[in-house]
PDB file of N, CA and C in Angstrom:
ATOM      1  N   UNK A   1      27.424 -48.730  20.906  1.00  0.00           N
ATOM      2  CA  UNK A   1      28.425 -49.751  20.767  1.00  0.00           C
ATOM      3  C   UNK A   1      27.938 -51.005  21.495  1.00  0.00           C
ATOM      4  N   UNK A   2      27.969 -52.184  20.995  1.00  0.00           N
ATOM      5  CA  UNK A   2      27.520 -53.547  21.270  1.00  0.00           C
ATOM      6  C   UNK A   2      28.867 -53.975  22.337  1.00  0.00           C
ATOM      7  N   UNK A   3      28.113 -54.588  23.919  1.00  0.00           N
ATOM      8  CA  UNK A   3      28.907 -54.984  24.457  1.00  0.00           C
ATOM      9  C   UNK A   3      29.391 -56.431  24.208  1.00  0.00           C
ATOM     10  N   UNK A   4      30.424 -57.116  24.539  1.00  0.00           N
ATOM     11  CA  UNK A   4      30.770 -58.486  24.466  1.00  0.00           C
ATOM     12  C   UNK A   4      29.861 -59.536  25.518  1.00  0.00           C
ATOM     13  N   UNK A   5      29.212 -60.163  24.900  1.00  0.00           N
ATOM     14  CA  UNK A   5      28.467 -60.958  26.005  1.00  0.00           C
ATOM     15  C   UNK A   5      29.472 -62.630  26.487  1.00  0.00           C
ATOM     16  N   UNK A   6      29.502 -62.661  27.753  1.00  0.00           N
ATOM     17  CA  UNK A   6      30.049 -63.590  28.435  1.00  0.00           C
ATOM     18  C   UNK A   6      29.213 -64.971  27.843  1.00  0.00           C
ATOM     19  N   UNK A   7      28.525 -64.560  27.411  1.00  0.00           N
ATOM     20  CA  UNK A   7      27.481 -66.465  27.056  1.00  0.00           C
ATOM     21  C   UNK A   7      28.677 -67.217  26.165  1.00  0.00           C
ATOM     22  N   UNK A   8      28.966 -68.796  25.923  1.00  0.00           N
ATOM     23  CA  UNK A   8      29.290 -69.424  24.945  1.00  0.00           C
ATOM     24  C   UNK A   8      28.697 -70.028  24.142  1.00  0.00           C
ATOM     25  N   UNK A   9      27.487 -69.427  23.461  1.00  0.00           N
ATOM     26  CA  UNK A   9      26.616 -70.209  22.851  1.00  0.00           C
ATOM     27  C   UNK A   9      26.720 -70.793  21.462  1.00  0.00           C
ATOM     28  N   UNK A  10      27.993 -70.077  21.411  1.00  0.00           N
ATOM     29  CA  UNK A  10      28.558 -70.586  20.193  1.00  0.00           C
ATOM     30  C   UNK A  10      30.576 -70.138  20.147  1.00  0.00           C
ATOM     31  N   UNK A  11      30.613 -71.318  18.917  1.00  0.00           N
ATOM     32  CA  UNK A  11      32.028 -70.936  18.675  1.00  0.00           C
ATOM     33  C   UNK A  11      32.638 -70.854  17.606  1.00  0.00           C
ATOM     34  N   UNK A  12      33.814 -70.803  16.952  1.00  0.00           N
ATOM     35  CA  UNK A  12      34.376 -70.718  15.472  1.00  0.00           C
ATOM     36  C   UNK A  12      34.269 -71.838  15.170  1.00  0.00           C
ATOM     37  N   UNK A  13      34.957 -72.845  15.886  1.00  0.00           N
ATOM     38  CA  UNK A  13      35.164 -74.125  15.632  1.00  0.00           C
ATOM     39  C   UNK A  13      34.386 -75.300  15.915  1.00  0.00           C
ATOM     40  N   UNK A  14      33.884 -76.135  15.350  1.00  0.00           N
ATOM     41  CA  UNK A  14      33.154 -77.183  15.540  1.00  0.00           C
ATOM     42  C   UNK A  14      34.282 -78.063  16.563  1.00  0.00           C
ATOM     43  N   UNK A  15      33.129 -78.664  17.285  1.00  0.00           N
ATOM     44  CA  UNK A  15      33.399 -79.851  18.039  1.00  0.00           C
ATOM     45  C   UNK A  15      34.670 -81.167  17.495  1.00  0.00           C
ATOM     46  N   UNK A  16      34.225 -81.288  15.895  1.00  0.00           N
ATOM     47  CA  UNK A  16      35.237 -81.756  15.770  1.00  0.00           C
ATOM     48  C   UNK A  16      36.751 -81.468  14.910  1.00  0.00           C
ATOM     49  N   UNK A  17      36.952 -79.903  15.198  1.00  0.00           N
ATOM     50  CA  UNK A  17      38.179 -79.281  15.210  1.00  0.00           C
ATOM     51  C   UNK A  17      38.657 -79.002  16.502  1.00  0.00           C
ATOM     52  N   UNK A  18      37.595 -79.021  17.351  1.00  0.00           N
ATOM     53  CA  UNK A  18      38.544 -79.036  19.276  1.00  0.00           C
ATOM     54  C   UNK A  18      38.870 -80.616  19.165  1.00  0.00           C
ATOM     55  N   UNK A  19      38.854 -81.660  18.820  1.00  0.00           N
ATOM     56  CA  UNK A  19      38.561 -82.769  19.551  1.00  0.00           C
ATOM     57  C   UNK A  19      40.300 -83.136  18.654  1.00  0.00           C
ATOM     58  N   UNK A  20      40.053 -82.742  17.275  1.00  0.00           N
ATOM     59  CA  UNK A  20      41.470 -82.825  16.247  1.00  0.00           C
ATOM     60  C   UNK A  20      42.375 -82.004  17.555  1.00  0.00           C
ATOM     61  N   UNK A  21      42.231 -80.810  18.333  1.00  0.00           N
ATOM     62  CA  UNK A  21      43.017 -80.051  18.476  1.00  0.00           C
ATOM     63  C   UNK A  21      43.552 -80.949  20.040  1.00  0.00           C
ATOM     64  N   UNK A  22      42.961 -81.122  20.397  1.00  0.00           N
ATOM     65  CA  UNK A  22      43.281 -81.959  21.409  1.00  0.00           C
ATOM     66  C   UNK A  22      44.174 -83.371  21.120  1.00  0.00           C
ATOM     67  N   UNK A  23      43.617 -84.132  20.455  1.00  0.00           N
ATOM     68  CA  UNK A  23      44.459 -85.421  19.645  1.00  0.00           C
ATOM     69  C   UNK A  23      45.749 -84.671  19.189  1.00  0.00           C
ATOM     70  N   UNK A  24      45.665 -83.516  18.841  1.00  0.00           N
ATOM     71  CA  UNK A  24      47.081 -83.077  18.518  1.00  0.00           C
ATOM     72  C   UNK A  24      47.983 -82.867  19.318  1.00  0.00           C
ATOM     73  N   UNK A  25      47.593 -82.335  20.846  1.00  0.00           N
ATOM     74  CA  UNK A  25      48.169 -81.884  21.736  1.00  0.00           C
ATOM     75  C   UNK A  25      48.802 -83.462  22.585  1.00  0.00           C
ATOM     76  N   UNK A  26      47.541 -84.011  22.894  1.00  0.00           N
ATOM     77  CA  UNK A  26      47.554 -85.126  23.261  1.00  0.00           C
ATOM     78  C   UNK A  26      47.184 -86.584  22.676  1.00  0.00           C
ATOM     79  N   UNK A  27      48.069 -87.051  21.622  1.00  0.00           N
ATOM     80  CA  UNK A  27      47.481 -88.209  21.297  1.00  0.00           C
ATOM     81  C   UNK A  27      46.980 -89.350  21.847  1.00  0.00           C
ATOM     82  N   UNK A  28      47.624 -89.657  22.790  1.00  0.00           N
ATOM     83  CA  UNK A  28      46.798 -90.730  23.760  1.00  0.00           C
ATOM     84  C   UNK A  28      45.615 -90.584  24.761  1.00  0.00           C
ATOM     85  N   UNK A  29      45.222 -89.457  24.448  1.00  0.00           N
ATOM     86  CA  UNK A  29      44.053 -88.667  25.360  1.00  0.00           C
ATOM     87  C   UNK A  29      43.105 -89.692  25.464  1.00  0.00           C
ATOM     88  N   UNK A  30      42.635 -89.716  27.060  1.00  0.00           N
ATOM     89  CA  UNK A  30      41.292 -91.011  27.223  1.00  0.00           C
ATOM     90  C   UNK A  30      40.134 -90.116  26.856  1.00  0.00           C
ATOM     91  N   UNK A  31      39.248 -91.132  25.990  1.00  0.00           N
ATOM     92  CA  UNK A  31      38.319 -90.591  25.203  1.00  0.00           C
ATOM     93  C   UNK A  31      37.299 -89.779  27.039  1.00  0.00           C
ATOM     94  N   UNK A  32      37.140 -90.230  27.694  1.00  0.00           N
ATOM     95  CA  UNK A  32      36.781 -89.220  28.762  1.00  0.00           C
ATOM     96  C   UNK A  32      37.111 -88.053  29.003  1.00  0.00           C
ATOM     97  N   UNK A  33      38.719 -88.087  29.128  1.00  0.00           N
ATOM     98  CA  UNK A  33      39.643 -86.771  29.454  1.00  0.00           C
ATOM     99  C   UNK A  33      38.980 -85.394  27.837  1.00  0.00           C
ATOM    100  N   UNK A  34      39.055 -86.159  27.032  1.00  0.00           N
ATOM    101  CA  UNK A  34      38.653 -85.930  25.771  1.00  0.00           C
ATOM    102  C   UNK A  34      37.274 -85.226  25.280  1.00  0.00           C
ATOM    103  N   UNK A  35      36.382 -85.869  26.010  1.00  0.00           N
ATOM    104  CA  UNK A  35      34.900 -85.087  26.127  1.00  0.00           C
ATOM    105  C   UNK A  35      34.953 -84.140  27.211  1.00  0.00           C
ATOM    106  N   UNK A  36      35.605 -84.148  27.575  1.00  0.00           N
ATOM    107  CA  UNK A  36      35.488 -82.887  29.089  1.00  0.00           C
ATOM    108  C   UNK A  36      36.220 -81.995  28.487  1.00  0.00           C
ATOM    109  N   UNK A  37      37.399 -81.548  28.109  1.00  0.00           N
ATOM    110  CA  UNK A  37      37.784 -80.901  27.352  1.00  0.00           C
ATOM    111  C   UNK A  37      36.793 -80.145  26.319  1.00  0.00           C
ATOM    112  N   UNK A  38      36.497 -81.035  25.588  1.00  0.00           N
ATOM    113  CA  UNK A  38      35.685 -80.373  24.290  1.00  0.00           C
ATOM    114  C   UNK A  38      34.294 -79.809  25.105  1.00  0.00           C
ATOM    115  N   UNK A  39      33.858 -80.839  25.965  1.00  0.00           N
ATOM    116  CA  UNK A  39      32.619 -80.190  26.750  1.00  0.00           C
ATOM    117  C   UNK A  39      31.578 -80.803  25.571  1.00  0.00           C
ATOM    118  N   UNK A  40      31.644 -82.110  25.343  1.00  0.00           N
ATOM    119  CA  UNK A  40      30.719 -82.888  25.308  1.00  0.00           C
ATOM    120  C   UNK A  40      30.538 -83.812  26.064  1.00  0.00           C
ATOM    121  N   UNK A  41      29.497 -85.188  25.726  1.00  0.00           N
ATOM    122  CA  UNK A  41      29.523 -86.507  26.506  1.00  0.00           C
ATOM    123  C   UNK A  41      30.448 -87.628  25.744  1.00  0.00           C
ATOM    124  N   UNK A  42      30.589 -88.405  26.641  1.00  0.00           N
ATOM    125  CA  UNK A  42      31.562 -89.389  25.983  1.00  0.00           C
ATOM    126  C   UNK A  42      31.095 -90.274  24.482  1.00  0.00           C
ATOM    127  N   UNK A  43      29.762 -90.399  24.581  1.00  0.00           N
ATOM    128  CA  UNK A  43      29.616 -91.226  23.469  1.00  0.00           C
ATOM    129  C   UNK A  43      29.658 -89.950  22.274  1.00  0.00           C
ATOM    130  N   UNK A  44      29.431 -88.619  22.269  1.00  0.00           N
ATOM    131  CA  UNK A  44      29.478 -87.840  21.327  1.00  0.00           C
ATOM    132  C   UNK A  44      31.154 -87.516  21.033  1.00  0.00           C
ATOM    133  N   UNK A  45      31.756 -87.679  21.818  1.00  0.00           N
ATOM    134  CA  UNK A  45      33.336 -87.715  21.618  1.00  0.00           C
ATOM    135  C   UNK A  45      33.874 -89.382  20.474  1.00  0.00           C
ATOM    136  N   UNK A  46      33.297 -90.363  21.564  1.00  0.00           N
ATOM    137  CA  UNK A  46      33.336 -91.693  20.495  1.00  0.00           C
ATOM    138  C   UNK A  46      32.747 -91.447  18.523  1.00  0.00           C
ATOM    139  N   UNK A  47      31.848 -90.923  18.820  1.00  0.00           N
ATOM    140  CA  UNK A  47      31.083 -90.738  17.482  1.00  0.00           C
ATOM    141  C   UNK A  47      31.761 -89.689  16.240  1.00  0.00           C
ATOM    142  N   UNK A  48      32.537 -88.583  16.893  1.00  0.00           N
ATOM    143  CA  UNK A  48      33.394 -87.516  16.403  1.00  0.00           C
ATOM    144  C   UNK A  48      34.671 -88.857  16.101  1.00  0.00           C
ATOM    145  N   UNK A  49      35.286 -89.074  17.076  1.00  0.00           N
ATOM    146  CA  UNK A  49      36.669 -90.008  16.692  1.00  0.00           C
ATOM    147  C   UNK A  49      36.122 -91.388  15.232  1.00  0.00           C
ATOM    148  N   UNK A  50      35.033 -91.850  15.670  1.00  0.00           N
ATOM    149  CA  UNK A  50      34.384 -92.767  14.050  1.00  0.00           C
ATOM    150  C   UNK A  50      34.744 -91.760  13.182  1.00  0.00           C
ATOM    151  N   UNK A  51      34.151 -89.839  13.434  1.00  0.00           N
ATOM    152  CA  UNK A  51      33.798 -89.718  11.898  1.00  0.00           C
ATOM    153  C   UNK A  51      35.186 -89.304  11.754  1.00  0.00           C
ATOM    154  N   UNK A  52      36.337 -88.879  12.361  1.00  0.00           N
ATOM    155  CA  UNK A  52      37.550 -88.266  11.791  1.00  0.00           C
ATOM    156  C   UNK A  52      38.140 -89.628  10.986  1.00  0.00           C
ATOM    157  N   UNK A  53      38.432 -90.941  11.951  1.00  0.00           N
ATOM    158  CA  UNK A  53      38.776 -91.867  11.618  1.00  0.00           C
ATOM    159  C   UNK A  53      37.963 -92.816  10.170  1.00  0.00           C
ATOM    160  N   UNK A  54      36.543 -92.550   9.778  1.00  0.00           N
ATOM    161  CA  UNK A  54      36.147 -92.739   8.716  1.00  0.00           C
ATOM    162  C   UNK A  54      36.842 -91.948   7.708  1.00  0.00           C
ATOM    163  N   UNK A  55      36.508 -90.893   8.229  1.00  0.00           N
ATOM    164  CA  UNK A  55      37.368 -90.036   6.628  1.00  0.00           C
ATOM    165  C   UNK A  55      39.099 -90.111   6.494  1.00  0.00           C
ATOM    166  N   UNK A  56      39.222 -90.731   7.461  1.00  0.00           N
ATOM    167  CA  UNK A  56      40.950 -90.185   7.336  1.00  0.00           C
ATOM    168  C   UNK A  56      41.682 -89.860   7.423  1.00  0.00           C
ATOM    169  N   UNK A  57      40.861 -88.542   8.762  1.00  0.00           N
ATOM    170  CA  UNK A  57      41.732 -87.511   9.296  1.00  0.00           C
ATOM    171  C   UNK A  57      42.552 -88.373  10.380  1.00  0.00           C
ATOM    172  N   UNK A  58      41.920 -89.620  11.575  1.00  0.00           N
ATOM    173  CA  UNK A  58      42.840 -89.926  12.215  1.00  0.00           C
ATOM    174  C   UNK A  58      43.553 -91.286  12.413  1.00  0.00           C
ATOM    175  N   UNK A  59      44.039 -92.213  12.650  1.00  0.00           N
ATOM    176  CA  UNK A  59      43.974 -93.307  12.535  1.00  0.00           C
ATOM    177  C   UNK A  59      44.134 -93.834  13.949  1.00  0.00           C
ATOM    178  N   UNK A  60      43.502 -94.958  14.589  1.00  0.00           N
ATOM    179  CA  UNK A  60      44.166 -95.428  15.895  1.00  0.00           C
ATOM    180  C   UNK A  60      44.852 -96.589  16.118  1.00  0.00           C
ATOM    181  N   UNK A  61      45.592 -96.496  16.877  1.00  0.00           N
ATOM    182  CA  UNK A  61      46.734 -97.850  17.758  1.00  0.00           C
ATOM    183  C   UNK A  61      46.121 -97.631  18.650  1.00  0.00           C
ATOM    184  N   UNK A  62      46.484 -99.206  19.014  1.00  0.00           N
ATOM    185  CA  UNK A  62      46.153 -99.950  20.433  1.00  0.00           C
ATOM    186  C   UNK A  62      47.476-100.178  21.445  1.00  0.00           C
ATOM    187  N   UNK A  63      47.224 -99.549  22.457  1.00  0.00           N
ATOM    188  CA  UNK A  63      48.413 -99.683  22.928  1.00  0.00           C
ATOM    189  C   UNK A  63      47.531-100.390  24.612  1.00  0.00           C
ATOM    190  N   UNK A  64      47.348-101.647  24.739  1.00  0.00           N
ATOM    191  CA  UNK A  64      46.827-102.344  25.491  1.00  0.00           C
ATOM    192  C   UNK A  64      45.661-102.035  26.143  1.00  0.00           C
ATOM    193  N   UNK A  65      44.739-101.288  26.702  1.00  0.00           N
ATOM    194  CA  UNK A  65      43.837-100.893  27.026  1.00  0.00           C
ATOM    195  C   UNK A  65      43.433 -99.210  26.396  1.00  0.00           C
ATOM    196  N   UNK A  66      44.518 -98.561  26.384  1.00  0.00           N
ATOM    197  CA  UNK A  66      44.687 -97.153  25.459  1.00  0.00           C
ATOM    198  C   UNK A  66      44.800 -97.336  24.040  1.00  0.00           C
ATOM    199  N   UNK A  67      44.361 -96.403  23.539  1.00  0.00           N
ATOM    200  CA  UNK A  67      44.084 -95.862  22.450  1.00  0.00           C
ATOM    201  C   UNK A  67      45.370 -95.257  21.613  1.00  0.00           C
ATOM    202  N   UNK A  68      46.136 -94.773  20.787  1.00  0.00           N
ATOM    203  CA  UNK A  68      47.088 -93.746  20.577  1.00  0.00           C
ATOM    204  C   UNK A  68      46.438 -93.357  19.167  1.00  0.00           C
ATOM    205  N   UNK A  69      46.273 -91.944  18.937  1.00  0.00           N
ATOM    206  CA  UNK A  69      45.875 -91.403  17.945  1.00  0.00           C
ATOM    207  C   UNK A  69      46.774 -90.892  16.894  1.00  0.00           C
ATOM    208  N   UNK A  70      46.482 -90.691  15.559  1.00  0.00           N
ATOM    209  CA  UNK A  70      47.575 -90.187  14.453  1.00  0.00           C
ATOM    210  C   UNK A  70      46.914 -89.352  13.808  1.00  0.00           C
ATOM    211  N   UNK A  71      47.282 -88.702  13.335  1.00  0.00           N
ATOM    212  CA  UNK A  71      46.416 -87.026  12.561  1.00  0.00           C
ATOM    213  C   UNK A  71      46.988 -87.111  11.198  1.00  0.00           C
ATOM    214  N   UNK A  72      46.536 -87.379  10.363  1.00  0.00           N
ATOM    215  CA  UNK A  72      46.964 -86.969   8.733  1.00  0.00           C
ATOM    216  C   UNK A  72      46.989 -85.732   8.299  1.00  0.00           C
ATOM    217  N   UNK A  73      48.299 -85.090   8.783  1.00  0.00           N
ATOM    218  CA  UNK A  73      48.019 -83.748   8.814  1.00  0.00           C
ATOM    219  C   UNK A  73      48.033 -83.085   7.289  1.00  0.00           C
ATOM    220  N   UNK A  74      48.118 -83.784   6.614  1.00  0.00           N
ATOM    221  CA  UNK A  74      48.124 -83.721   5.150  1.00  0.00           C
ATOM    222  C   UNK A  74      46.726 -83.499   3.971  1.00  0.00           C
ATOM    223  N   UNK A  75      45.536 -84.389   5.264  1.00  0.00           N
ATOM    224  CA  UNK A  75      44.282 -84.733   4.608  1.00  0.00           C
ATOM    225  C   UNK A  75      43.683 -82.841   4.391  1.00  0.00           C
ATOM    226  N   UNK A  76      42.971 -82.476   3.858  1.00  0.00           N
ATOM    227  CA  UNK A  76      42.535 -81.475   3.065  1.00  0.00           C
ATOM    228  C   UNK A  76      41.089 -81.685   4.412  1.00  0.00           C
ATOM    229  N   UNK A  77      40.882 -79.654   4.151  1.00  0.00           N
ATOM    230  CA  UNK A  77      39.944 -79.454   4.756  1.00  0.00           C
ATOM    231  C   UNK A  77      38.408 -79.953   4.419  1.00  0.00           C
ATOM    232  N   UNK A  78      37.305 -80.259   4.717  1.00  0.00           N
ATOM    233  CA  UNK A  78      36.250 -80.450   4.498  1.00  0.00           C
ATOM    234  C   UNK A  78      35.151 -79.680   3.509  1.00  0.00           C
ATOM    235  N   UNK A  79      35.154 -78.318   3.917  1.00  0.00           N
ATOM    236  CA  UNK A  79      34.040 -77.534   3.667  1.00  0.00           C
ATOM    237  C   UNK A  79      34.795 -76.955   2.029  1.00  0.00           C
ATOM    238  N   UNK A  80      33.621 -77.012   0.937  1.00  0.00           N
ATOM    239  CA  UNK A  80      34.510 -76.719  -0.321  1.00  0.00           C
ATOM    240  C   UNK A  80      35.916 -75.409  -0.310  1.00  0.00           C
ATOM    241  N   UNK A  81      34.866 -74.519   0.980  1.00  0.00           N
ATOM    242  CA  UNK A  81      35.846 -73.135   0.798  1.00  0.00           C
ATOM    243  C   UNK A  81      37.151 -73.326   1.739  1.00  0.00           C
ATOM    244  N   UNK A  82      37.587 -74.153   1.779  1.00  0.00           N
ATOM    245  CA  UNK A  82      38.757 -74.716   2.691  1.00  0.00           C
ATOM    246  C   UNK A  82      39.700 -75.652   1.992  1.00  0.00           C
ATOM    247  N   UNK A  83      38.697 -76.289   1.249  1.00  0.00           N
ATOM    248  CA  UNK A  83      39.186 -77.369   1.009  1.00  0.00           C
ATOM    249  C   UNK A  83      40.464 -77.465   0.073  1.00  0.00           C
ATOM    250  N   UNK A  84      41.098 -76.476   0.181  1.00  0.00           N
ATOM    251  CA  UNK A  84      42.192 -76.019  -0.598  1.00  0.00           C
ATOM    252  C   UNK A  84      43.726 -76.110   0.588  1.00  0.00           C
ATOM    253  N   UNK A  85      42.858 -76.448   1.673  1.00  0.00           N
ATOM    254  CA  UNK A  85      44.284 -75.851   2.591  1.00  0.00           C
ATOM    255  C   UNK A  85      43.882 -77.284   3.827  1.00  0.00           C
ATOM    256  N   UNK A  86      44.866 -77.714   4.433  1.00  0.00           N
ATOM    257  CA  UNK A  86      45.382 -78.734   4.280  1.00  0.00           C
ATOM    258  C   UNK A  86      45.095 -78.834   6.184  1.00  0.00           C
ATOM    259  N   UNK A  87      44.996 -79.643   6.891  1.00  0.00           N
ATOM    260  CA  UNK A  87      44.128 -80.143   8.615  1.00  0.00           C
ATOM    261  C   UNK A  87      45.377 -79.721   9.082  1.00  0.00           C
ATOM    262  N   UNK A  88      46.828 -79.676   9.027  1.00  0.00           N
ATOM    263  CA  UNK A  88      47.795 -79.611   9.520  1.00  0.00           C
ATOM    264  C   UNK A  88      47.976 -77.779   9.994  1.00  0.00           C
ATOM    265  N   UNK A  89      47.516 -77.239   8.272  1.00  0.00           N
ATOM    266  CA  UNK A  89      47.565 -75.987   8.657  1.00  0.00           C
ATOM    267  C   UNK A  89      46.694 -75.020   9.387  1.00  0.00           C
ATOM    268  N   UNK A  90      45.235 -75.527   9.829  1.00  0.00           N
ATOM    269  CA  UNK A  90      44.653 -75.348  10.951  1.00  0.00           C
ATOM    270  C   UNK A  90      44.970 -75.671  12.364  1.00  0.00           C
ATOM    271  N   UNK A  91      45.248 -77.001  12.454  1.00  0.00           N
ATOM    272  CA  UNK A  91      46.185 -77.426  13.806  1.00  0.00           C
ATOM    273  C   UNK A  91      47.511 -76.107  13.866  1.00  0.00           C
ATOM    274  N   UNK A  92      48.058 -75.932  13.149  1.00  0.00           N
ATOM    275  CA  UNK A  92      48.622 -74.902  13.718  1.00  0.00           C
ATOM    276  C   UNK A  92      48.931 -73.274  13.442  1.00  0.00           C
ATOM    277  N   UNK A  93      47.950 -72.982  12.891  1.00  0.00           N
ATOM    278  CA  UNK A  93      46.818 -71.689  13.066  1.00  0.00           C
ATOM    279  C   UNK A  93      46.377 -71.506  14.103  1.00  0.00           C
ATOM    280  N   UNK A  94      45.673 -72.739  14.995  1.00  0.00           N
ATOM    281  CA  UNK A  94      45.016 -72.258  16.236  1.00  0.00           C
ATOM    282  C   UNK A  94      45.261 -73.106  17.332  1.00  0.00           C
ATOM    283  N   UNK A  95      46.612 -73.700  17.467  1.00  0.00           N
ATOM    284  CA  UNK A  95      47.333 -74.519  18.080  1.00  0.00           C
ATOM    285  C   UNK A  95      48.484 -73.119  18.856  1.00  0.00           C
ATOM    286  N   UNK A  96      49.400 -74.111  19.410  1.00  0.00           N
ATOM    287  CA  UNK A  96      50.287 -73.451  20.332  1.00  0.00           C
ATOM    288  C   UNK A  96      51.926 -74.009  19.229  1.00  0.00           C
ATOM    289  N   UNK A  97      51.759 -74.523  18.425  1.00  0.00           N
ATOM    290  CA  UNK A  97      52.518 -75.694  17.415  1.00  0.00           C
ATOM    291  C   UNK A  97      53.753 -74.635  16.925  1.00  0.00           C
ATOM    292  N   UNK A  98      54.654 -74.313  16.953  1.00  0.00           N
ATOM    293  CA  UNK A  98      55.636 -73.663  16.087  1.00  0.00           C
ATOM    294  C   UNK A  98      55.367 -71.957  16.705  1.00  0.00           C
ATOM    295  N   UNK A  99      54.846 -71.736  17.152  1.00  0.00           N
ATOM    296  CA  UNK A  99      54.696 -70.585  17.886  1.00  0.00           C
ATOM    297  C   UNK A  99      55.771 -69.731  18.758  1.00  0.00           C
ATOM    298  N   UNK A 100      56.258 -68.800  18.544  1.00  0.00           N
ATOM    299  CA  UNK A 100      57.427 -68.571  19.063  1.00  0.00           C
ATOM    300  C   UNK A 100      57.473 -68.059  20.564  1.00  0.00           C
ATOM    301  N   UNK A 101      58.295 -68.449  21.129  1.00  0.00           N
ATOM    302  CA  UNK A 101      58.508 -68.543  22.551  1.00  0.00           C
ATOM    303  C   UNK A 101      58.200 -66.977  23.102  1.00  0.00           C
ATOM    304  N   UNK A 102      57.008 -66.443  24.306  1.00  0.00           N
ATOM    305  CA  UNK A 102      57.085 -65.623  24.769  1.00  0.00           C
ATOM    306  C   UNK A 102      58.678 -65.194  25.654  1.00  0.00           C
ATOM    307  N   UNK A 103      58.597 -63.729  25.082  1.00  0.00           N
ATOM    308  CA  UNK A 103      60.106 -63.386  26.181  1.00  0.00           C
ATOM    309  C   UNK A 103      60.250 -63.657  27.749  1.00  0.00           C
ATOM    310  N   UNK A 104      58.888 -63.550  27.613  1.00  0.00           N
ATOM    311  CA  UNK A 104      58.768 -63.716  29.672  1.00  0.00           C
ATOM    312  C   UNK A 104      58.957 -64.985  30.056  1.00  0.00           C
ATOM    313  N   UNK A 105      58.773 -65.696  29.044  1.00  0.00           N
ATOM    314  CA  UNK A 105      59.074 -67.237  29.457  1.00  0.00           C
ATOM    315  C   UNK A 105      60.031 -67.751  29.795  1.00  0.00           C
ATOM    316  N   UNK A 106      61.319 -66.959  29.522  1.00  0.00           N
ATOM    317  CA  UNK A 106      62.461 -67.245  28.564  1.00  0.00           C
ATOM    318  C   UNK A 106      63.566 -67.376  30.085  1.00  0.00           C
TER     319      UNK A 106
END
């Protein structure tokens, strides 16, 4: 039997489905706060926010020195075998989004 190895050398999700998942959580997230999270560098966080915002997935406001982000949660997945099911319904697939309240919480 194959043990679980502690390495993260990889993950399900690309960089820029953490970075969506974050903008979701936090839309005004500073693009710093933003790469630390995802566990990139800042200009690779800048370069992810171009490509969501090229295609569509996000749009930004200026809210005086900040940023505020918008998610088209409507826009369609990327990859052909996805592309049937819709950015919103991943955000909350692997989001905390509509999730029902643990009892212990309660």
């Amino acid at each position: 039997m194959a043990t679980r190895s502690n390495s993260r050398s990889w993950t399900f999700l690309t960089n820029h489905a953490h970075v969506l998942l974050v903008i979701a959580s936090t839309p005004d997230v500073r693009v710093r706060d933003l790469a630390q999270l995802v566990g990139v560098t800042e200009r690779t966080a800048l370069q992810i926010i171009d490509d969501l915002e090229a295609d569509g997935y996000i749009t930004r406001e200026r809210f005086g020195r900040r940023n505020r982000y918008h998610i088209d949660r409507s826009h369609p997945l990327r990859h052909p075998l996805e592309e049937h099911h819709e950015i919103g319904a991943l955000l909350q697939a692997v989001s905390h989004e509509g999730a029902e309240p643990d009892p212990a919480d309660l």
